[in-house]
Protein backbone atom coordinates (compact mmCIF):
# COMPACT_ATOMS: atom_id res chain seq x y z
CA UNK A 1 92.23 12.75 219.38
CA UNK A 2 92.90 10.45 216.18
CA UNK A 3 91.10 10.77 213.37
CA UNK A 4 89.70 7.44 212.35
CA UNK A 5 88.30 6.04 209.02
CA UNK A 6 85.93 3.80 212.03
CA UNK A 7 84.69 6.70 214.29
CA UNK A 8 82.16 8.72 212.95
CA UNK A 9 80.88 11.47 215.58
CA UNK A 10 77.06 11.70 215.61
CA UNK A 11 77.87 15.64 216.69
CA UNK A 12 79.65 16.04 212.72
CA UNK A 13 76.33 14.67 211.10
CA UNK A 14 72.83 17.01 211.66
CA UNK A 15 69.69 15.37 211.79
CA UNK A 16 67.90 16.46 208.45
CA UNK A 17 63.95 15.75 207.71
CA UNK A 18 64.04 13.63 204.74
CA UNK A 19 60.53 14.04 204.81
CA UNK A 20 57.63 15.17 207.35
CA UNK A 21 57.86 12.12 209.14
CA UNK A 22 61.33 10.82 208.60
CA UNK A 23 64.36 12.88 210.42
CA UNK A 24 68.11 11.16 209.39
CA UNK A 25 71.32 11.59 210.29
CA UNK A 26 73.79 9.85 207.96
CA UNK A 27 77.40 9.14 207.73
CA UNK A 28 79.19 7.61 204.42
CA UNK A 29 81.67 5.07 205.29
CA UNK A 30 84.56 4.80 202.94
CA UNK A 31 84.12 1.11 202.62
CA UNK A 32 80.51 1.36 200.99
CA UNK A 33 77.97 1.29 203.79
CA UNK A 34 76.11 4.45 205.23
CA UNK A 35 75.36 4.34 208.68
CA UNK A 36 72.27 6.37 210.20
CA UNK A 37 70.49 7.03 213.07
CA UNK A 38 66.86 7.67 212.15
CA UNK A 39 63.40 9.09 213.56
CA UNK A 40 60.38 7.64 212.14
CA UNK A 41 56.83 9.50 213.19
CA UNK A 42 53.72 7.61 213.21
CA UNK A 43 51.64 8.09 210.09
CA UNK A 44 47.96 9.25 210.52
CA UNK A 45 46.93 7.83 207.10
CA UNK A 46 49.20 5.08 205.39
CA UNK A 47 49.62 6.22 201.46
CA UNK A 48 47.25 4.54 198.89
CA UNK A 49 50.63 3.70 196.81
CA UNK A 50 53.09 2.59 199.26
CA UNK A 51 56.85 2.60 198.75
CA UNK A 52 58.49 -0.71 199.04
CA UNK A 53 62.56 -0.77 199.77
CA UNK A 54 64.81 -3.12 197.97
CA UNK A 55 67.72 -1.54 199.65
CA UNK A 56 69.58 -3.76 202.28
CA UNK A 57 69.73 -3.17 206.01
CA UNK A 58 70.92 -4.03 209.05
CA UNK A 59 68.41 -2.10 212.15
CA UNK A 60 68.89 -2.01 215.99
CA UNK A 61 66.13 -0.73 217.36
CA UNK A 62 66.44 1.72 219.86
CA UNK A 63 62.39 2.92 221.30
CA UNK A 64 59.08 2.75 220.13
CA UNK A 65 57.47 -0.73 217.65
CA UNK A 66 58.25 -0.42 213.90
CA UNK A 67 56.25 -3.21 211.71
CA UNK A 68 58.23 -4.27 208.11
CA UNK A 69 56.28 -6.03 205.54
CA UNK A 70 57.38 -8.45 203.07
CA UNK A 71 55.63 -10.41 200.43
CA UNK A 72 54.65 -12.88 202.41
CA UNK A 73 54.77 -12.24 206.03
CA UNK A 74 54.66 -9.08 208.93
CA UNK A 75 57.46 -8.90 211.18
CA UNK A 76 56.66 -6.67 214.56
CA UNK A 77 60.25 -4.98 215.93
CA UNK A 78 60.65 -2.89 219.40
CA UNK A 79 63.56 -1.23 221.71
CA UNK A 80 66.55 -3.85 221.83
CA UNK A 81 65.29 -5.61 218.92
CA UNK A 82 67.83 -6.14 215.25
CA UNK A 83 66.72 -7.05 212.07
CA UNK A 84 68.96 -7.56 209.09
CA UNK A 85 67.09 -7.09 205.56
CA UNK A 86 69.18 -8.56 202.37
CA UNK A 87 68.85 -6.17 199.25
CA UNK A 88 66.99 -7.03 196.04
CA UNK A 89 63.62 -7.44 195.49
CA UNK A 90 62.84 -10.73 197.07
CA UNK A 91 63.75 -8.89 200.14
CA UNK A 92 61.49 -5.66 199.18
CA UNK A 93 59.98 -4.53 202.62
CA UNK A 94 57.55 -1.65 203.53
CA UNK A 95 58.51 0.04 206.95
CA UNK A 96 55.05 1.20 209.37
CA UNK A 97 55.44 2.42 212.69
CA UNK A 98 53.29 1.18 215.61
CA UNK A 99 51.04 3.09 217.97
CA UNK A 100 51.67 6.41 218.16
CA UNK A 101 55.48 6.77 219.42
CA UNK A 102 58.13 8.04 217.11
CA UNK A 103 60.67 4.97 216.60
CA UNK A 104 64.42 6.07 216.87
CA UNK A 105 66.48 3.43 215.14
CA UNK A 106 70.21 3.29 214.19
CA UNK A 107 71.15 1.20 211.05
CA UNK A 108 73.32 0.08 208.08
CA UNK A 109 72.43 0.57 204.42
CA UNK A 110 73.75 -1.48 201.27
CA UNK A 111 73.31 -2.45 197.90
């Protein structure tokens, strides 16, 4: 098989915990963009300082309802559902999953 600067084999990249809720597994494009599949647990307790993102994003979600707040709305995502998120801060978004299912998601990250 051809190697590809386009194909990137899920089977090259493990999944790693980034944290004890969030498992990645992340691939570096050569043209700037890292692609991941992710697994986001349910949190028992949202934090009292919450983190917001100003990174950008394209997400497809794959199973299980993921809620991403803005400054001035809510948006409610589930299986089959894509989002795209522009960086920079007027974009800034806090990620929450929904009930009690861990969300699988695949998506793109840029500055």
């Amino acid at each position: 098989m051809t190697d590809s600067p386009y194909l990137f084999r899920a089977a090259d990249h493990p999944l790693v915990a980034a944290n004890d809720r969030l498992k990645v597994r992340e691939a570096q494009s050569p043209f700037g963009i890292a692609l991941r599949y992710q697994e986001r647990a349910p949190d028992p307790s949202p934090p009292a300082e919450p983190h917001w993102c100003e990174t950008g994003h394209s997400i497809f979600i794959l199973s299980g309802r993921i809620e991403y707040r803005f400054d001035d709305h809510t948006v409610e995502a589930g299986p089959g559902d894509m989002l795209h998120i522009p960086a920079g801060r007027a974009h800034r978004h806090i990620p929450r999953v929904i009930g009690s299912e861990t969300v699988r998601y695949v998506l793109t990250e840029f500055e």
